[in-house]
N, C-alpha and C. Protein backbone atom coordinates (compact mmCIF):
# COMPACT_ATOMS: atom_id res chain seq x y z
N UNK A 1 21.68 -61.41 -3.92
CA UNK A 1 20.85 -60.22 -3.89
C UNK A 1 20.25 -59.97 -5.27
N UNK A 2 18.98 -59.88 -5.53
CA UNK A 2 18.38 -59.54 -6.43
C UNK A 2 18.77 -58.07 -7.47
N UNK A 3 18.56 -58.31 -8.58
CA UNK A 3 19.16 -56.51 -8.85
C UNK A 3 18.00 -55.91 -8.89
N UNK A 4 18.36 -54.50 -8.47
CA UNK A 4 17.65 -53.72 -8.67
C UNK A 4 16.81 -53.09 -9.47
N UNK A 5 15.11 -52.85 -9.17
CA UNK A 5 14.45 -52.44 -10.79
C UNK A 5 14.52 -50.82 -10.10
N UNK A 6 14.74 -50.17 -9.21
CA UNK A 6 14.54 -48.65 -8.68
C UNK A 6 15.72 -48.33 -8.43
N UNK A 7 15.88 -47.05 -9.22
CA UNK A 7 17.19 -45.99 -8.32
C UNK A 7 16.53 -45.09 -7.46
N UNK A 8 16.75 -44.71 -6.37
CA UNK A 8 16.37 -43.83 -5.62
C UNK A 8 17.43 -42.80 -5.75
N UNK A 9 17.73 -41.42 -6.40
CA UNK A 9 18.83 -40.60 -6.67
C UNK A 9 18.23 -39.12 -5.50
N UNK A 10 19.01 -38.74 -4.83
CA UNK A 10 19.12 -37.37 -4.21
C UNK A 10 20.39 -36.75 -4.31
N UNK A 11 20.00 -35.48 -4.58
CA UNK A 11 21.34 -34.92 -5.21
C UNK A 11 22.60 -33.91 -3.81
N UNK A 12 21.99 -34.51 -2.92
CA UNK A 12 23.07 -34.33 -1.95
C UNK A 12 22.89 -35.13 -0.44
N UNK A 13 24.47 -35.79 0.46
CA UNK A 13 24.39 -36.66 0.98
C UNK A 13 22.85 -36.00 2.51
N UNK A 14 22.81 -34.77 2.22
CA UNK A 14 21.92 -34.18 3.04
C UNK A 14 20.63 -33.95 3.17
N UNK A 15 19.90 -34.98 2.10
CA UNK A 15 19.28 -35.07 1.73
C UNK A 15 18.61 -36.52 2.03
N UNK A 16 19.39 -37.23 2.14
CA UNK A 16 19.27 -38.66 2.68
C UNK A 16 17.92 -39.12 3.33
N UNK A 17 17.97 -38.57 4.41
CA UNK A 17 16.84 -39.05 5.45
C UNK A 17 15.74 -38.60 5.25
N UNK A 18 15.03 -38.10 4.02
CA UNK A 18 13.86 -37.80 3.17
C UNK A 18 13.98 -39.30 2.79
N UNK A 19 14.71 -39.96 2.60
CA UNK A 19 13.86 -41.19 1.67
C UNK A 19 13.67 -42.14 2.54
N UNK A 20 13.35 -42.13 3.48
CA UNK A 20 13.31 -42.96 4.81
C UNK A 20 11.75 -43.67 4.13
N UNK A 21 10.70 -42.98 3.58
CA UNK A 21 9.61 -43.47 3.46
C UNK A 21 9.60 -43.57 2.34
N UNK A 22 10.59 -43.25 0.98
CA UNK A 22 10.38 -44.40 -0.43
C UNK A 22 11.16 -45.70 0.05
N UNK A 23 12.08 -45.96 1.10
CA UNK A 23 12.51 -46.95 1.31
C UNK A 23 11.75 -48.03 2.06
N UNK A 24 10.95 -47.65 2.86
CA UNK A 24 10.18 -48.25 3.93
C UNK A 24 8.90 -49.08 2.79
N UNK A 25 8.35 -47.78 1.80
CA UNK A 25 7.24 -48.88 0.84
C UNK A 25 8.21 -49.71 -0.08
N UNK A 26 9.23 -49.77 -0.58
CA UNK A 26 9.67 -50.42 -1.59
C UNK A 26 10.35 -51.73 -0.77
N UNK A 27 10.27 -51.79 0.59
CA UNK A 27 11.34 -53.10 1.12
C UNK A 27 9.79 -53.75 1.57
N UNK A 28 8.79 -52.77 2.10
CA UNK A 28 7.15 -53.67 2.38
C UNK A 28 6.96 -54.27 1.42
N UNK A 29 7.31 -53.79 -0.23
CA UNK A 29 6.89 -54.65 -1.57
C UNK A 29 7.95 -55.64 -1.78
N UNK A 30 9.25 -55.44 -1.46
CA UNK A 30 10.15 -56.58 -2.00
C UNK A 30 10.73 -55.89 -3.15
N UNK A 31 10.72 -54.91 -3.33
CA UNK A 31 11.67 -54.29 -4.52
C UNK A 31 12.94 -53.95 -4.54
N UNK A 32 13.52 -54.21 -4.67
CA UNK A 32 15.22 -54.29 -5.37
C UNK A 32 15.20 -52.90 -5.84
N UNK A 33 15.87 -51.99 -4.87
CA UNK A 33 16.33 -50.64 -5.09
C UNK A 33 17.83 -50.28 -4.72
N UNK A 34 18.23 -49.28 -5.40
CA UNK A 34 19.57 -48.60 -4.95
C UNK A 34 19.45 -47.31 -4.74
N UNK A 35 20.56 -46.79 -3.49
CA UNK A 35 19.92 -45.77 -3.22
C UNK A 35 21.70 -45.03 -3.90
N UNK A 36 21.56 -43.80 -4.63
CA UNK A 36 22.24 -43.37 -5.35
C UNK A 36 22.77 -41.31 -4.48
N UNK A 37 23.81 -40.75 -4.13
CA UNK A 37 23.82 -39.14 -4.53
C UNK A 37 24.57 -38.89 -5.39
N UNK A 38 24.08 -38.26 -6.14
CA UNK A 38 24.70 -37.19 -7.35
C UNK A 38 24.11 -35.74 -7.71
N UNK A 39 24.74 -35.33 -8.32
CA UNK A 39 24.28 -33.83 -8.80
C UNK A 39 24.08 -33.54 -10.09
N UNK A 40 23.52 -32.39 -10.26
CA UNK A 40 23.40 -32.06 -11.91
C UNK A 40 24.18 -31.37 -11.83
N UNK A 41 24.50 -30.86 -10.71
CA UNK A 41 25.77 -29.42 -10.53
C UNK A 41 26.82 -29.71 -10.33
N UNK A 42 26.48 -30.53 -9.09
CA UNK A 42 28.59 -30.67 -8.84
C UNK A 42 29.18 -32.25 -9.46
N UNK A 43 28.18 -32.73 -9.64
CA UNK A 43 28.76 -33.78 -10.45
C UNK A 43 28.12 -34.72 -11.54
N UNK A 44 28.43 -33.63 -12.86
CA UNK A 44 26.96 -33.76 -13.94
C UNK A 44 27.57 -35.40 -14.82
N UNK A 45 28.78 -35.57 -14.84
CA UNK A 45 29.38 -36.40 -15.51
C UNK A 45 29.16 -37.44 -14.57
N UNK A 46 28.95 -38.20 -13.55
CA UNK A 46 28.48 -39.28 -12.84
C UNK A 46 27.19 -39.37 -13.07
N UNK A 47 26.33 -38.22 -13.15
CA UNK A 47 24.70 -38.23 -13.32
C UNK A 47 24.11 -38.77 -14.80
N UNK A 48 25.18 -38.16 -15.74
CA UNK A 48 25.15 -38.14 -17.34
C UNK A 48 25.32 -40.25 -17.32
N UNK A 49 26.26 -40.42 -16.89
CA UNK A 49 26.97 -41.91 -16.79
C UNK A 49 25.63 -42.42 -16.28
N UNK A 50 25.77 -42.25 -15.20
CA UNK A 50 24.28 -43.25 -14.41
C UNK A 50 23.22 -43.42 -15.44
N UNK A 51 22.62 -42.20 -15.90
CA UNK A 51 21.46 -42.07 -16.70
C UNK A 51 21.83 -42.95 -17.74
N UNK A 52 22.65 -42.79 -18.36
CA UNK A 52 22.66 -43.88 -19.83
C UNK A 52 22.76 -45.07 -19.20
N UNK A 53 23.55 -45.09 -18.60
CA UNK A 53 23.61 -46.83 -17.91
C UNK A 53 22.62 -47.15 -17.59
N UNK A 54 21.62 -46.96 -17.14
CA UNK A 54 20.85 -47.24 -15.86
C UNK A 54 19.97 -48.70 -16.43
N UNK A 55 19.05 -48.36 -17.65
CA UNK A 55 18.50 -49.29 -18.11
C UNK A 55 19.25 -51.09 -18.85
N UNK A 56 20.60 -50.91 -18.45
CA UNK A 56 21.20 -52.03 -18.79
C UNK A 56 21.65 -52.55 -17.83
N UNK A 57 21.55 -52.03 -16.33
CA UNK A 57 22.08 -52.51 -15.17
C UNK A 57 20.92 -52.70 -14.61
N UNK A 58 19.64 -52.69 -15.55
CA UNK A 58 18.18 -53.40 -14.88
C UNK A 58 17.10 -52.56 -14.28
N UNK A 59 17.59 -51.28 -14.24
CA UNK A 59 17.00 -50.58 -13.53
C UNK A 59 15.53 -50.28 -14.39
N UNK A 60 14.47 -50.00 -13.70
CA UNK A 60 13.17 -49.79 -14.47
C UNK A 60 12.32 -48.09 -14.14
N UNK A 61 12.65 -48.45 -13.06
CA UNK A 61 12.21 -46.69 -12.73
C UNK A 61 12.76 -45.91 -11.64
N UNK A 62 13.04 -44.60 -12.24
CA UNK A 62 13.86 -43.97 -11.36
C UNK A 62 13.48 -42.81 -10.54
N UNK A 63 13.67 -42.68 -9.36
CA UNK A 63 12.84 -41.26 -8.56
C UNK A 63 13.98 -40.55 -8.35
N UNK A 64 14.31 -39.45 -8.75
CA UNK A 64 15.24 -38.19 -8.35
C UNK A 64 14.29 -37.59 -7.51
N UNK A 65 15.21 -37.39 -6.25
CA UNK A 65 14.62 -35.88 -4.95
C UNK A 65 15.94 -35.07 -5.01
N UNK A 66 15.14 -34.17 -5.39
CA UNK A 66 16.55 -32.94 -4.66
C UNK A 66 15.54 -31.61 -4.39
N UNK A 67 16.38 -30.78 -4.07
CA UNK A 67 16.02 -29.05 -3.61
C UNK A 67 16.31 -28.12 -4.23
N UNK A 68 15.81 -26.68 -4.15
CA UNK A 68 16.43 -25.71 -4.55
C UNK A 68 16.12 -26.05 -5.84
N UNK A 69 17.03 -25.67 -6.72
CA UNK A 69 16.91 -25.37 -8.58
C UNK A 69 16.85 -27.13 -8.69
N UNK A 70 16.91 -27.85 -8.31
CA UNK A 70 16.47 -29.28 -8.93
C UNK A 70 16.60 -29.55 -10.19
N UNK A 71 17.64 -29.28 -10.80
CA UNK A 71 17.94 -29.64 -12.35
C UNK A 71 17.97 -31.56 -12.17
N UNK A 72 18.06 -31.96 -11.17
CA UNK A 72 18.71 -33.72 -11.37
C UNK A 72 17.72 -34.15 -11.97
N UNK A 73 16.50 -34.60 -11.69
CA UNK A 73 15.58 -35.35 -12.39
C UNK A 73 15.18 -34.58 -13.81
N UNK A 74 15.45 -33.45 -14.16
CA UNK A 74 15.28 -33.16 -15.67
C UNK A 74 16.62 -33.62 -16.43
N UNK A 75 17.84 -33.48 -15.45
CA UNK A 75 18.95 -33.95 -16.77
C UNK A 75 18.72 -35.17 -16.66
N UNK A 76 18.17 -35.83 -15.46
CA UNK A 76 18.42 -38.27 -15.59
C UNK A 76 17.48 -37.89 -16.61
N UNK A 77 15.95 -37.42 -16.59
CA UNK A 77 15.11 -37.55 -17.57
C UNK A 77 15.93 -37.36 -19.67
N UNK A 78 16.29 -36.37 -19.40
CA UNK A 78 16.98 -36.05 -20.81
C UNK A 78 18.07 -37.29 -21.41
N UNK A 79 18.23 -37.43 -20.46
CA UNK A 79 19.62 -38.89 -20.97
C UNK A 79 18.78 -40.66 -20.59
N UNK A 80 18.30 -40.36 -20.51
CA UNK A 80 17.58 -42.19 -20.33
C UNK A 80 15.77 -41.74 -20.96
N UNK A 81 15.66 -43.15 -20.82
CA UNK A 81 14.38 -43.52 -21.84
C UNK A 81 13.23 -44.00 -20.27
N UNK A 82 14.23 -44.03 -19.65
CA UNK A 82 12.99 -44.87 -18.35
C UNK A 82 12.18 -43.44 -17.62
N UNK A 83 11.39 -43.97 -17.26
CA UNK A 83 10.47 -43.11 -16.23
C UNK A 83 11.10 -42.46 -15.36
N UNK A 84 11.18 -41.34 -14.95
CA UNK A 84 11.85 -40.14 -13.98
C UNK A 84 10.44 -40.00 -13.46
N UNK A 85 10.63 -39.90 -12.12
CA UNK A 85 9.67 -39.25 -10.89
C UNK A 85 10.27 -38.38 -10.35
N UNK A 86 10.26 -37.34 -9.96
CA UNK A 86 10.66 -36.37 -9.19
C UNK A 86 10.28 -36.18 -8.35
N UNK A 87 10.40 -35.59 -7.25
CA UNK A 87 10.18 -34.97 -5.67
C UNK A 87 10.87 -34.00 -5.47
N UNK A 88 10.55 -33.15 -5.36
CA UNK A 88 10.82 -32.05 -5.16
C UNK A 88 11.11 -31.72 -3.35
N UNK A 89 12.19 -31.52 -2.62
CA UNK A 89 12.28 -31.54 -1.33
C UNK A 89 12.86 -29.85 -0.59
N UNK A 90 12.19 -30.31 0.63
CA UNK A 90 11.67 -28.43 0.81
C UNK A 90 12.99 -28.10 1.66
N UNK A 91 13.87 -28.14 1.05
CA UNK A 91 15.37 -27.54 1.51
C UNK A 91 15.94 -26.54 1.48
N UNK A 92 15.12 -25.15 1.04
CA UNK A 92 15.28 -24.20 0.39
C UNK A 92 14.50 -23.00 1.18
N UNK A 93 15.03 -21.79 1.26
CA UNK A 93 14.48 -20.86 2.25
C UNK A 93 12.73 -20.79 1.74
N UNK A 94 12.23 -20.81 0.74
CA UNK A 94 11.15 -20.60 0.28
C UNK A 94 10.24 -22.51 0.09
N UNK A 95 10.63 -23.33 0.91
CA UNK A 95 9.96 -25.17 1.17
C UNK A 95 9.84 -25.79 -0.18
N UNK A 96 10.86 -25.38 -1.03
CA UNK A 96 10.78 -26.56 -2.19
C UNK A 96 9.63 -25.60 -3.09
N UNK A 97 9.04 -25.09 -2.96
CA UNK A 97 8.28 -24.11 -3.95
C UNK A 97 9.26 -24.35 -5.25
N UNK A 98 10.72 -23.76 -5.19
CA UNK A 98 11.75 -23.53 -6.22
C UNK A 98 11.70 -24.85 -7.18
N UNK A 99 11.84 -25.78 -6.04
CA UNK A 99 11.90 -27.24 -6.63
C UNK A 99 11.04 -27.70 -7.61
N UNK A 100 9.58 -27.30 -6.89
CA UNK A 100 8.72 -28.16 -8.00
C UNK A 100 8.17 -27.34 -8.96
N UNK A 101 8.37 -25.97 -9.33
CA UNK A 101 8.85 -25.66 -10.70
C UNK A 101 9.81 -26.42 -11.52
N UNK A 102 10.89 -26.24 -10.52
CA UNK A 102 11.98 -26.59 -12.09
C UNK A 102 11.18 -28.23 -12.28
N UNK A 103 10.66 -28.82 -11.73
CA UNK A 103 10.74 -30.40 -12.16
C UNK A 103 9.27 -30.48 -13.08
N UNK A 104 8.28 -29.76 -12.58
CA UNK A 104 6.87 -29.32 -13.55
C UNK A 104 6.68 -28.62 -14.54
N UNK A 105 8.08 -27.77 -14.99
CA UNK A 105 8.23 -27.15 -16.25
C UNK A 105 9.35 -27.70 -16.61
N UNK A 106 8.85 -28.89 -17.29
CA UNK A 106 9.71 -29.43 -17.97
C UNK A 106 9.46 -28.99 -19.78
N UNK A 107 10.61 -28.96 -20.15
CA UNK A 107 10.33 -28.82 -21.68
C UNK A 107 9.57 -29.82 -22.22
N UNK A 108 8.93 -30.13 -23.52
CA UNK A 108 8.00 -30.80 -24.02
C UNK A 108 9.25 -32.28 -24.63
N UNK A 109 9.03 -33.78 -24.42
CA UNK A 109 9.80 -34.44 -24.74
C UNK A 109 10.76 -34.89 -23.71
N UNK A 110 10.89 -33.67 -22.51
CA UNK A 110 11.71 -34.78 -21.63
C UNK A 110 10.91 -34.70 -19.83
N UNK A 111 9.69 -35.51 -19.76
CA UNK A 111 8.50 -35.63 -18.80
C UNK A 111 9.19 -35.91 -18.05
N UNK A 112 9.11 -35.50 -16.57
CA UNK A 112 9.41 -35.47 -15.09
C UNK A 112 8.13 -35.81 -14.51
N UNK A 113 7.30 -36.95 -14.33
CA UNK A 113 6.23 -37.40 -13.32
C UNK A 113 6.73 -36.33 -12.10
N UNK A 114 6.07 -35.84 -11.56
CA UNK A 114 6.24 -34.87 -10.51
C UNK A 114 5.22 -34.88 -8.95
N UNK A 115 6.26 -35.42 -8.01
CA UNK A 115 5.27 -35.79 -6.89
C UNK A 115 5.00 -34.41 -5.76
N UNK A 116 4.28 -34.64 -4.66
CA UNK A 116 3.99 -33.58 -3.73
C UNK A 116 5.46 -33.08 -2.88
N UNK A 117 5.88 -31.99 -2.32
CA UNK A 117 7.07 -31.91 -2.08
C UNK A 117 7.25 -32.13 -0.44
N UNK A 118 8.70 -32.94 -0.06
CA UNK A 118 9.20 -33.61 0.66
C UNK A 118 8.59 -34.99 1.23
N UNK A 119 8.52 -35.40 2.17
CA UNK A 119 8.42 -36.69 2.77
C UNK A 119 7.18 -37.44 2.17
N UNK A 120 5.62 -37.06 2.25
CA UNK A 120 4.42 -37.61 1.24
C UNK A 120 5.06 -37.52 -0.54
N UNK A 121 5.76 -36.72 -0.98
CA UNK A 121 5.96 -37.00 -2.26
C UNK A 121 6.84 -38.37 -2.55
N UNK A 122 7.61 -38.55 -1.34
CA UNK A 122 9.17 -39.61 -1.19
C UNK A 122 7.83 -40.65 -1.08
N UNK A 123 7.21 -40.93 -0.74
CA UNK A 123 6.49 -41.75 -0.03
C UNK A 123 5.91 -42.21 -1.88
N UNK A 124 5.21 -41.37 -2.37
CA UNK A 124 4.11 -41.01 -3.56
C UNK A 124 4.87 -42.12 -4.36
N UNK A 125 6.43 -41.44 -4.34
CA UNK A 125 7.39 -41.71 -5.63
C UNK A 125 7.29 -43.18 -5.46
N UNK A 126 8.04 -43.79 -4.67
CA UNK A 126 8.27 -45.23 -4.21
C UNK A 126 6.62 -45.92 -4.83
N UNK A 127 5.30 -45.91 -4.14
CA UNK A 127 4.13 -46.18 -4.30
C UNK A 127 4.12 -46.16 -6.11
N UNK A 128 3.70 -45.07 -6.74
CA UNK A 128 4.19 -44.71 -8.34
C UNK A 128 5.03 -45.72 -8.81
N UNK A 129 6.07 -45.49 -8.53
CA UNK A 129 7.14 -46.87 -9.22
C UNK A 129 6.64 -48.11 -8.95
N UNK A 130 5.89 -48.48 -8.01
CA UNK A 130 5.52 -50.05 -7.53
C UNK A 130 4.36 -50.19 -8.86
N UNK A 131 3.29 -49.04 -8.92
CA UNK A 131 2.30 -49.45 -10.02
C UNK A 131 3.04 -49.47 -10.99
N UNK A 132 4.07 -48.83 -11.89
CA UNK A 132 4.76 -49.05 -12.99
C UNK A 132 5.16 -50.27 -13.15
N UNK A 133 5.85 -50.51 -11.87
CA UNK A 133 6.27 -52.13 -12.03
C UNK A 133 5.57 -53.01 -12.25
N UNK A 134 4.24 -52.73 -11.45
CA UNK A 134 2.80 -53.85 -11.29
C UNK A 134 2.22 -54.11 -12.46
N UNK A 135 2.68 -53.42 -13.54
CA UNK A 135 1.98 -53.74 -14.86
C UNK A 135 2.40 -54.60 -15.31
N UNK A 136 3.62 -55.00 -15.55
CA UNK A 136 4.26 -56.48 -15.70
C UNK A 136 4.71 -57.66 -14.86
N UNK A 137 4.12 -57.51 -13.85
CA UNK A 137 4.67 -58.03 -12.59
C UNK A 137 3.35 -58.68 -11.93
N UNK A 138 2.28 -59.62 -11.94
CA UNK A 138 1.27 -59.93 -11.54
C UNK A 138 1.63 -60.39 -9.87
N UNK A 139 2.59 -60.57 -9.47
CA UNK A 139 2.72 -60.63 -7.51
C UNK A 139 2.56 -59.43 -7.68
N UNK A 140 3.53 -58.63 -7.68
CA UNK A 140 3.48 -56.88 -6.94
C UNK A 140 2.29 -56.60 -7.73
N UNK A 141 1.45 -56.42 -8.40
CA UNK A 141 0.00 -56.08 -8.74
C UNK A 141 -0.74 -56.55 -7.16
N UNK A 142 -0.56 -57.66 -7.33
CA UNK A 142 -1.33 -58.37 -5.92
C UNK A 142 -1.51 -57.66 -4.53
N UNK A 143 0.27 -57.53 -4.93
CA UNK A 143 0.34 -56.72 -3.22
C UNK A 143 0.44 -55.59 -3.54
N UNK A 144 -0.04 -54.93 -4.49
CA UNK A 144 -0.43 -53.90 -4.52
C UNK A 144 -1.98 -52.95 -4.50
N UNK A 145 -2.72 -54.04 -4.50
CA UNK A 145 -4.20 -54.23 -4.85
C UNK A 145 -4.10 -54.53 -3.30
N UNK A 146 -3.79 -55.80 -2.20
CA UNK A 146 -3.95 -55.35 -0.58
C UNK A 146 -3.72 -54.34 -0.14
N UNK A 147 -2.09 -53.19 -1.16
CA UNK A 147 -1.39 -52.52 0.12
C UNK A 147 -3.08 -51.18 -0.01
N UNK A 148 -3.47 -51.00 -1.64
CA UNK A 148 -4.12 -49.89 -1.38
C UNK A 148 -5.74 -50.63 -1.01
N UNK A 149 -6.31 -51.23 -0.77
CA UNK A 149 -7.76 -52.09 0.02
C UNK A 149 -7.49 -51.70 1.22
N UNK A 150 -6.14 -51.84 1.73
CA UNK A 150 -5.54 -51.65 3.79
C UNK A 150 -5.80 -49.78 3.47
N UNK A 151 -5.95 -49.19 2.81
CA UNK A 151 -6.23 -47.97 3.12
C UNK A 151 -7.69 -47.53 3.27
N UNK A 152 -8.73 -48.25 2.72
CA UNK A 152 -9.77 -47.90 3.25
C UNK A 152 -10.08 -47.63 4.33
């Protein structure tokens, strides 16, 4: 099995079946992802760990989804050097509104790329990470240059 260049992180197991469509574009590209839950809340010391690790276990870019106060993708962002995407997911009496504040006011120095909230953002994130990758990667450029031509 190839290692992984994507973490896919949601910060609760209930959250899961939102990534049905970053998973669906990243296995159409051939990308080597892991799909990760953790918290900033209930379990900041696994999140803290992951984040430093992440870039030595290969990983290249990472999409945090969560809900509600969404601290996860600002603390992975604060502790690693790699790209954080966020998604913001509408789990929350008010549809993720809550969410994509906390992930769009980010303090200056620790950037949260910030996608549309729930399922098109999951979708966004996955797509996003493929062009990050595509910059050093001349196949996935390729099939990335068909996947967006098939949208015309």
């Amino acid at each position: 099995m190839e290692q992984a260049k994507v973490a896919v992180i949601v910060g609760s197991q209930n959250d899961l079946p939102f990534l049905d469509g970053a998973k669906e574009i990243l296995d159409k590209f051939g990308v080597p992802y892991i799909v990760e839950v953790m918290s900033a809340h209930r379990s900041l010391d696994k999140t803290v760990e992951f984040s430093e690790s992440a870039r030595a276990k290969g990983i290249q870019v990472i999409i945090a989804c969560a809900g509600m106060a969404a601290h996860l993708p600002g603390v992975i962002a604060a502790k690693t050097t790699l790209p954080v995407i966020g998604v913001p997911l509408p789990t929350s009496e008010i549809k993720g509104i809550d969410a994509l504040y906390s992930m769009v006011q980010m303090p200056s120095g620790v950037p949260v790329g910030t996608m549309a909230i729930g399922k098109s953002g999951v979708k966004n994130a996955a797509i996003f990470a493929i062009e990050i990758l595509a910059l050093n990667d001349s196949t996935l450029y390729e099939k990335l240059k068909e996947y967006k031509d098939s949208l015309k």
